[in-house]
Protein backbone atom coordinates (compact mmCIF):
# COMPACT_ATOMS: atom_id res chain seq x y z
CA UNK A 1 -94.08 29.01 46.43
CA UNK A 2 -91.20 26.35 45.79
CA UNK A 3 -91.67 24.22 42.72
CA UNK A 4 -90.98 20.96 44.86
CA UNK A 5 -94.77 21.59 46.37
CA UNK A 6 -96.24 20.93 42.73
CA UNK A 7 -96.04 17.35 42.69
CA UNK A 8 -99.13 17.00 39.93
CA UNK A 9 -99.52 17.83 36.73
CA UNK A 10 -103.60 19.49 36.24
CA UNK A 11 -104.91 20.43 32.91
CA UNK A 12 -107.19 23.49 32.70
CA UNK A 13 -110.09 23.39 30.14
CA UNK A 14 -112.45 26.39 29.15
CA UNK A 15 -115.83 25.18 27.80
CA UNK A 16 -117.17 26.46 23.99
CA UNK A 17 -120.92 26.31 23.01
CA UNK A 18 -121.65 24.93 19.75
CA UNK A 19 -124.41 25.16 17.81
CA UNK A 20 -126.34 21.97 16.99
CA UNK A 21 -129.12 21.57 14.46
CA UNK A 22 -131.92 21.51 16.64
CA UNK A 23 -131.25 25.14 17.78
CA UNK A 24 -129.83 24.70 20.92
CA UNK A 25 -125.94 24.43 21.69
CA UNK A 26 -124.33 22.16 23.00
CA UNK A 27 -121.01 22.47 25.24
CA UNK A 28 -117.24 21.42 24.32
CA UNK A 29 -114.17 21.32 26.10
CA UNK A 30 -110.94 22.64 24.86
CA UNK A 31 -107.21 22.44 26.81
CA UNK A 32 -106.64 25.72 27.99
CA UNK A 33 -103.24 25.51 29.62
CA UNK A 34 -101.33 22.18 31.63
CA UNK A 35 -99.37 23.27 34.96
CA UNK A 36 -98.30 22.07 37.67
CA UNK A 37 -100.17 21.94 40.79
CA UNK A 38 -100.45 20.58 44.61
CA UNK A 39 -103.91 19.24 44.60
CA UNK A 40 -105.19 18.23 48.07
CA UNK A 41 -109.02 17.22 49.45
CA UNK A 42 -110.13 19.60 52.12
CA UNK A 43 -113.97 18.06 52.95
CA UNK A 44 -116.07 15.42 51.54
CA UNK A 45 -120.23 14.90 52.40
CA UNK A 46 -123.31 12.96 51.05
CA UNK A 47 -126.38 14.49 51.08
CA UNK A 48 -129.92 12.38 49.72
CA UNK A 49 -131.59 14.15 46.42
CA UNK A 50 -133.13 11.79 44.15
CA UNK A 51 -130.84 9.26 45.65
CA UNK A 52 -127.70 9.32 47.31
CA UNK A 53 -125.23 12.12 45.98
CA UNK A 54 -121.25 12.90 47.16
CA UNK A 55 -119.49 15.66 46.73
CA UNK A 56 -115.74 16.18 47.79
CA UNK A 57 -114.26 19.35 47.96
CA UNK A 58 -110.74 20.09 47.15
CA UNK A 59 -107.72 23.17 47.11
CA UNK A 60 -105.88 23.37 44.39
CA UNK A 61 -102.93 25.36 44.43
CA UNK A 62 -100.74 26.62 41.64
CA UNK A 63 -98.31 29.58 39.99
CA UNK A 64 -100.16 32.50 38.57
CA UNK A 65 -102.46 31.60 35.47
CA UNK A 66 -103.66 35.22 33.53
CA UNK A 67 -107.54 34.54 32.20
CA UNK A 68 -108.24 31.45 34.47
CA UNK A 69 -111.91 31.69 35.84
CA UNK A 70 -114.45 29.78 37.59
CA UNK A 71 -116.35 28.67 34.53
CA UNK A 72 -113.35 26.62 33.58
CA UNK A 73 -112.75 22.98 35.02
CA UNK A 74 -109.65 21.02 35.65
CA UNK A 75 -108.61 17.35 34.80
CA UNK A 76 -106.71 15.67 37.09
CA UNK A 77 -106.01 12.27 35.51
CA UNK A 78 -109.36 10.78 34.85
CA UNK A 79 -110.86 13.04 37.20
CA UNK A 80 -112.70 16.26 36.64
CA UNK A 81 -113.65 19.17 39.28
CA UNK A 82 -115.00 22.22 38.94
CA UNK A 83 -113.90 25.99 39.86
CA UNK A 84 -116.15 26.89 42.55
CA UNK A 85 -113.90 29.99 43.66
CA UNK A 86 -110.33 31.22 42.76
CA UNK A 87 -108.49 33.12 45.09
CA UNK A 88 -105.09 35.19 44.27
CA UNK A 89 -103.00 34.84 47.22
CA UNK A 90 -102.65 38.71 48.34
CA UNK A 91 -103.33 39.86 44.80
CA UNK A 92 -99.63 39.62 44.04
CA UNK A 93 -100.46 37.34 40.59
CA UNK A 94 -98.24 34.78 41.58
CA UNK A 95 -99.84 32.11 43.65
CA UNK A 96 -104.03 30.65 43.08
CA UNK A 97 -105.41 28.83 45.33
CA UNK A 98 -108.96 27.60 43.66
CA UNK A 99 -111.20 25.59 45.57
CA UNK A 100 -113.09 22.91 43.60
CA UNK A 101 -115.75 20.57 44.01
CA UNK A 102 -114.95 16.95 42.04
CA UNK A 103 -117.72 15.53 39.94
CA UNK A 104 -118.46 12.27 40.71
């Protein structure tokens, strides 16, 4: 992977669960690393559920990151997506690609 392909900066975040008073919990998001990343759209659709939805779909791809997982989401800017799937390019630990679905 040359580093002149990560033109973006992404920062990863990993969700806690706090407690509230009411009994239930309620989620938080902490940094959990920033890195650099080549962040491209690969499909976008609109489907009708209680009104018109969109969903956009989009491969992120950057170096190695030890203990990222799909119940993590990543900022880009203002936006957020979530980890649908993470794949380690032929399970050499040096290149993810993780495909993400922005929430709009």
């Amino acid at each position: 992977m040359r580093s002149a392909s990560l033109k973006h900066t992404i920062v990863i975040q990993s969700s806690i669960e706090i407690p509230d008073s009411f009994g239930g919990v309620s989620k938080s998001w902490n940094d959990f690393k920033t890195v650099r990343a080549s962040v491209k759209p690969q499909s976008a659709k609109e489907f009708f559920s209680a009104g018109v939805q969109a969903e956009a779909t989009h491969k992120i791809e950057v170096r190695y990151v030890l203990g990222l997982n799909p119940k993590m989401r990543i900022l880009f800017g203002t936006r957020v997506f979530d980890i649908k799937s993470i794949l380690n390019i032929q399970e050499r630990n040096k290149v993810l690609h993780i495909i993400c679905t922005e929430v709009l």
